[in-house]
Protein backbone atom coordinates (compact mmCIF):
# COMPACT_ATOMS: atom_id res chain seq x y z
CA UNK A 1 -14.61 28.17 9.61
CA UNK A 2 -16.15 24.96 8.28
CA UNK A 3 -16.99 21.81 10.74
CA UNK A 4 -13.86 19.79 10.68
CA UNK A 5 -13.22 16.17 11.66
CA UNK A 6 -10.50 16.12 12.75
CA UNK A 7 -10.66 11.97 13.81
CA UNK A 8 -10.60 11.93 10.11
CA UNK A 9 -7.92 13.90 9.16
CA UNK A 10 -5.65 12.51 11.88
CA UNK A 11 -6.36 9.22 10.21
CA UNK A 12 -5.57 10.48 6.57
CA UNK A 13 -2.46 12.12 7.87
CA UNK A 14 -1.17 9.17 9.63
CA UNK A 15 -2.76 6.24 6.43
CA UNK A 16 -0.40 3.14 6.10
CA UNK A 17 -0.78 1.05 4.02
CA UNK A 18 0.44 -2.88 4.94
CA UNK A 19 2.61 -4.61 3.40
CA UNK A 20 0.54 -7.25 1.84
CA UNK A 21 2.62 -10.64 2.94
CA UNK A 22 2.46 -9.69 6.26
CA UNK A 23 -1.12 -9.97 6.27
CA UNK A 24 -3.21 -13.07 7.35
CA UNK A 25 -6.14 -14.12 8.83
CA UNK A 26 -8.92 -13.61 10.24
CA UNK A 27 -10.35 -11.72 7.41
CA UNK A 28 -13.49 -9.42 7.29
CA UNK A 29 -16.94 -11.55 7.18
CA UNK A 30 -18.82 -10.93 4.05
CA UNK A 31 -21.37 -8.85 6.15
CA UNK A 32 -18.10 -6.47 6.67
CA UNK A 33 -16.87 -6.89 3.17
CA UNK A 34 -20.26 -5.26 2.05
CA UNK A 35 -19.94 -2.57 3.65
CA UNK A 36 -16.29 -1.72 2.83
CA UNK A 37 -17.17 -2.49 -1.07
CA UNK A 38 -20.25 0.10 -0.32
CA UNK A 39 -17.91 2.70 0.80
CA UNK A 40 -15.23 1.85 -1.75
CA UNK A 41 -18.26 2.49 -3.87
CA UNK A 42 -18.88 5.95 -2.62
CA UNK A 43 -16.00 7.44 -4.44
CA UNK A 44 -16.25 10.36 -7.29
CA UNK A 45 -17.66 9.36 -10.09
CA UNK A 46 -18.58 11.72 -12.99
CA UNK A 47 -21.71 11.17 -15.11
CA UNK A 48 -22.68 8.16 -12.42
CA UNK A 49 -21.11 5.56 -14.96
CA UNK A 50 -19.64 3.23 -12.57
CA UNK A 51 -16.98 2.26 -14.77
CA UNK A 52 -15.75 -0.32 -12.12
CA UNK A 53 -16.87 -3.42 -10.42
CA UNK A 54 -15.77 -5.84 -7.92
CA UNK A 55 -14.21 -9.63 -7.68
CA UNK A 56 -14.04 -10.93 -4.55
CA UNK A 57 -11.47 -13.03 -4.20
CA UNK A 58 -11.30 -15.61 -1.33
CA UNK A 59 -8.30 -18.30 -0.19
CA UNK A 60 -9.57 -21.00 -2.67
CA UNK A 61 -10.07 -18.64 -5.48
CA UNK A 62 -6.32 -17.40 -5.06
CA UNK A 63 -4.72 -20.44 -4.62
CA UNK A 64 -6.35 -21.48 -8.23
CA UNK A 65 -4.89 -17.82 -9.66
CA UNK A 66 -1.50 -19.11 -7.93
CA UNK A 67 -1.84 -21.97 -10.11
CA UNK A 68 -2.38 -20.07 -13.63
CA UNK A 69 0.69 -17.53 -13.00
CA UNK A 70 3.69 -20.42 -13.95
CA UNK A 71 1.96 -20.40 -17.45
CA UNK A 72 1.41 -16.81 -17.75
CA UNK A 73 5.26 -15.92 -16.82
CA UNK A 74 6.08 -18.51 -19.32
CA UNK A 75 4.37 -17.25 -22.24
CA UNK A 76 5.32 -14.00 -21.37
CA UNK A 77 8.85 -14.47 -20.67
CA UNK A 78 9.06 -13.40 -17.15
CA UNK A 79 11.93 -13.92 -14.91
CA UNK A 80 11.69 -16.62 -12.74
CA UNK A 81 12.11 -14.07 -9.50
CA UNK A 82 9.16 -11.79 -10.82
CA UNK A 83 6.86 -15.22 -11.36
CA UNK A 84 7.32 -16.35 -7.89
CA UNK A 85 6.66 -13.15 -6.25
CA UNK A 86 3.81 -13.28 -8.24
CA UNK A 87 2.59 -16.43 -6.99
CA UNK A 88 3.11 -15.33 -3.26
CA UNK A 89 1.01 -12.78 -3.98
CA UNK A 90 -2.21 -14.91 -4.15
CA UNK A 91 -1.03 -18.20 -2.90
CA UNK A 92 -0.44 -16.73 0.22
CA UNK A 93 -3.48 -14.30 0.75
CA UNK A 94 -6.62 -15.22 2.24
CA UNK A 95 -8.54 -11.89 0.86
CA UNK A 96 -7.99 -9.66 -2.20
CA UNK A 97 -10.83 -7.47 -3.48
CA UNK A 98 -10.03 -6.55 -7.11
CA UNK A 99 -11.25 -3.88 -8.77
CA UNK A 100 -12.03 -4.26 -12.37
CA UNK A 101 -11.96 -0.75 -14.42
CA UNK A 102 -14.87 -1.53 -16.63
CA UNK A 103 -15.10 2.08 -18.57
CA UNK A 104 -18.70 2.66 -20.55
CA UNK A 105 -19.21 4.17 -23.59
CA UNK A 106 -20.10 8.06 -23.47
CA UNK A 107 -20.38 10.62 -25.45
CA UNK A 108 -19.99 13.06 -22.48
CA UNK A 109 -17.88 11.44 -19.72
CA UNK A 110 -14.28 10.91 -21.33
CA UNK A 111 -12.56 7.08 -20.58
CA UNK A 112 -9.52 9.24 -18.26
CA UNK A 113 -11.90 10.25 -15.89
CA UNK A 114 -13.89 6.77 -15.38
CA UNK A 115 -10.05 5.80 -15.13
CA UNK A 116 -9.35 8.17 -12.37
CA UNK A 117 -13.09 6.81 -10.69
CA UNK A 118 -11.58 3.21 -10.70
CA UNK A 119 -8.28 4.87 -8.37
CA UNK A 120 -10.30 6.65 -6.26
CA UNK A 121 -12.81 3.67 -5.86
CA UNK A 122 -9.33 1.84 -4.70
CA UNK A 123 -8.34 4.16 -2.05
CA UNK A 124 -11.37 4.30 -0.99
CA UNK A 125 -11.57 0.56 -0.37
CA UNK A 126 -7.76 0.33 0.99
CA UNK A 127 -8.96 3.42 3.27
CA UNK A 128 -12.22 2.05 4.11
CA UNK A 129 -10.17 -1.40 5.24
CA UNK A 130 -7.63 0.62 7.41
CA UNK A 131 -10.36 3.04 9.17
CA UNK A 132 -12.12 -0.56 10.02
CA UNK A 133 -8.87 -2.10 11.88
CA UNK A 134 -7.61 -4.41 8.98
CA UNK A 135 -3.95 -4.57 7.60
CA UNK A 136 -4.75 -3.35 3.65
CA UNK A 137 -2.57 -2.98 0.50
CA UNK A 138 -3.38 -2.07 -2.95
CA UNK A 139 -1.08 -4.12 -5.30
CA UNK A 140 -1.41 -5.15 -9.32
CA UNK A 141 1.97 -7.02 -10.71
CA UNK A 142 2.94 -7.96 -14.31
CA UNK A 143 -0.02 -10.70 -14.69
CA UNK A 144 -2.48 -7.77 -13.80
CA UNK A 145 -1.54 -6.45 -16.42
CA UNK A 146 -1.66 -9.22 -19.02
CA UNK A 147 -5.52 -8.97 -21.05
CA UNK A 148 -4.82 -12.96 -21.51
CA UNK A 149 -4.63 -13.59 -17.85
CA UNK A 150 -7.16 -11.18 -17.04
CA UNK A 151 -9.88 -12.87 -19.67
CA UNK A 152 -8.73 -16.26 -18.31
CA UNK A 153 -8.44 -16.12 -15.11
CA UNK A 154 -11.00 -13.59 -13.69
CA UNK A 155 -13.36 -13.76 -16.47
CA UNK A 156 -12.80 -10.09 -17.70
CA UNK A 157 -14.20 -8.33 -21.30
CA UNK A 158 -11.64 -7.08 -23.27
CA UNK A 159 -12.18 -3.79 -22.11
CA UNK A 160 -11.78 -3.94 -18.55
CA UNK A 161 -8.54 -3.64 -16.72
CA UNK A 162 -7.32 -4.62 -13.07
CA UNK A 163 -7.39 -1.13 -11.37
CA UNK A 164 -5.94 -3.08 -8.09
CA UNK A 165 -5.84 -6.27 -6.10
CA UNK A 166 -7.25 -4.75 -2.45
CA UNK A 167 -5.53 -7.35 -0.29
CA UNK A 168 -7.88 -6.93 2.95
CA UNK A 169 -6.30 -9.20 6.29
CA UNK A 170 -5.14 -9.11 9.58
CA UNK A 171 -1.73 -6.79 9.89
CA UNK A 172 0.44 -9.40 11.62
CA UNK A 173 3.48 -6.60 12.35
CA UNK A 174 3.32 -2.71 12.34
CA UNK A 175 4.93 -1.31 8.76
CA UNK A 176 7.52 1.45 9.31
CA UNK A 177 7.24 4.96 8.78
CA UNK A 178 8.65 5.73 4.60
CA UNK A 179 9.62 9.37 3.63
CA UNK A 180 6.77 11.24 1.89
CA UNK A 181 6.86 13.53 -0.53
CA UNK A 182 8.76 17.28 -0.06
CA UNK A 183 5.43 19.29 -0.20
CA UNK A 184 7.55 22.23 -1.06
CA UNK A 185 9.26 20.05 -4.45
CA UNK A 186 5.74 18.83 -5.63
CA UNK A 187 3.70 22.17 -5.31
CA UNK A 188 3.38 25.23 -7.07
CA UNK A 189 1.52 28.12 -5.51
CA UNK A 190 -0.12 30.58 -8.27
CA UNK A 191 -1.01 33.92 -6.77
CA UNK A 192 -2.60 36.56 -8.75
């Protein structure tokens, strides 16, 4: 029987993520940041491409991406409901960590699995976050999505993609409990 933790499984068994607008501040110091992003960073990662990276986004820096999303729902077409939701979403954060896919050219390493490195380098963050005492919640949204926005706003190549916005805070009120899956509906058992 292999060494178990089982600290650490009673934390993955019991993971919640927060509902982002009910977090606030204080946030973590950059000192604690670090070492979240260096666990984040810790995360599978075939061919050691890191086909990711990380923006750091503090209060002043979203407030200024609350700014540009008006202009982007305009061009776009987007519902007036969807545009302000989007603005909450920065204007009234004080931390978001996102997580730019940035996939490399390789001859060996195919672009799905640097994709599926830039997921698991965002639950590691939003895990990393919540095993440190902070309210977390992985989130993208319409503009994420946009390459205008993204090469406008955050600076990104043409390549790269917003794998998530980590917002990182303090949880201001306990989320409730959600159904999970049926294990049974979602697993297949193949015997020999």
């Amino acid at each position: 029987m292999p060494d178990a933790n089982p600290t650490a499984l009673e934390f993955l068994e019991t993971r919640r993520s927060r509902p982002a607008k009910t977090l606030a501040g204080p946030v973590p110091s950059r000192d604690a940041l670090a070492r979240l992003l260096t666990i984040a960073a810790r995360c599978p990662d075939h061919g050691k491409l890191e086909p990711w990276r990380f923006i750091v986004l503090e209060k002043a820096a979203l407030a200024r991406l609350a700014g540009t999303i008006p202009a982007a729902g305009a061009r776009l077409g987007i519902e007036a409901e969807k545009v302000t939701k989007a603005v909450a979403q920065y204007a009234d954060a004080d931390l978001v960590v996102a997580v730019v896919a940035s996939p490399k050219t390789s001859d060996k390493i195919p672009e799905i699995e640097q994709t599926l490195s830039a997921g698991a380098v965002c639950m590691q963050l939003l895990s990393a976050a919540l095993a440190a005492g902070w309210g977390a919640n992985w989130l993208t949204g319409w503009a994420c999505h946009d390459p205008v926005w993204r090469e406008q706003t955050l600076g990104l190549m043409p390549h790269e993609w917003i794998a998530g916005m980590i917002h990182i805070g303090t949880e201001t009120s306990a989320p409730p409990e959600r159904p999970r899956p049926d294990l049974d509906a979602i697993t297949e058992w193949i015997e020999p």
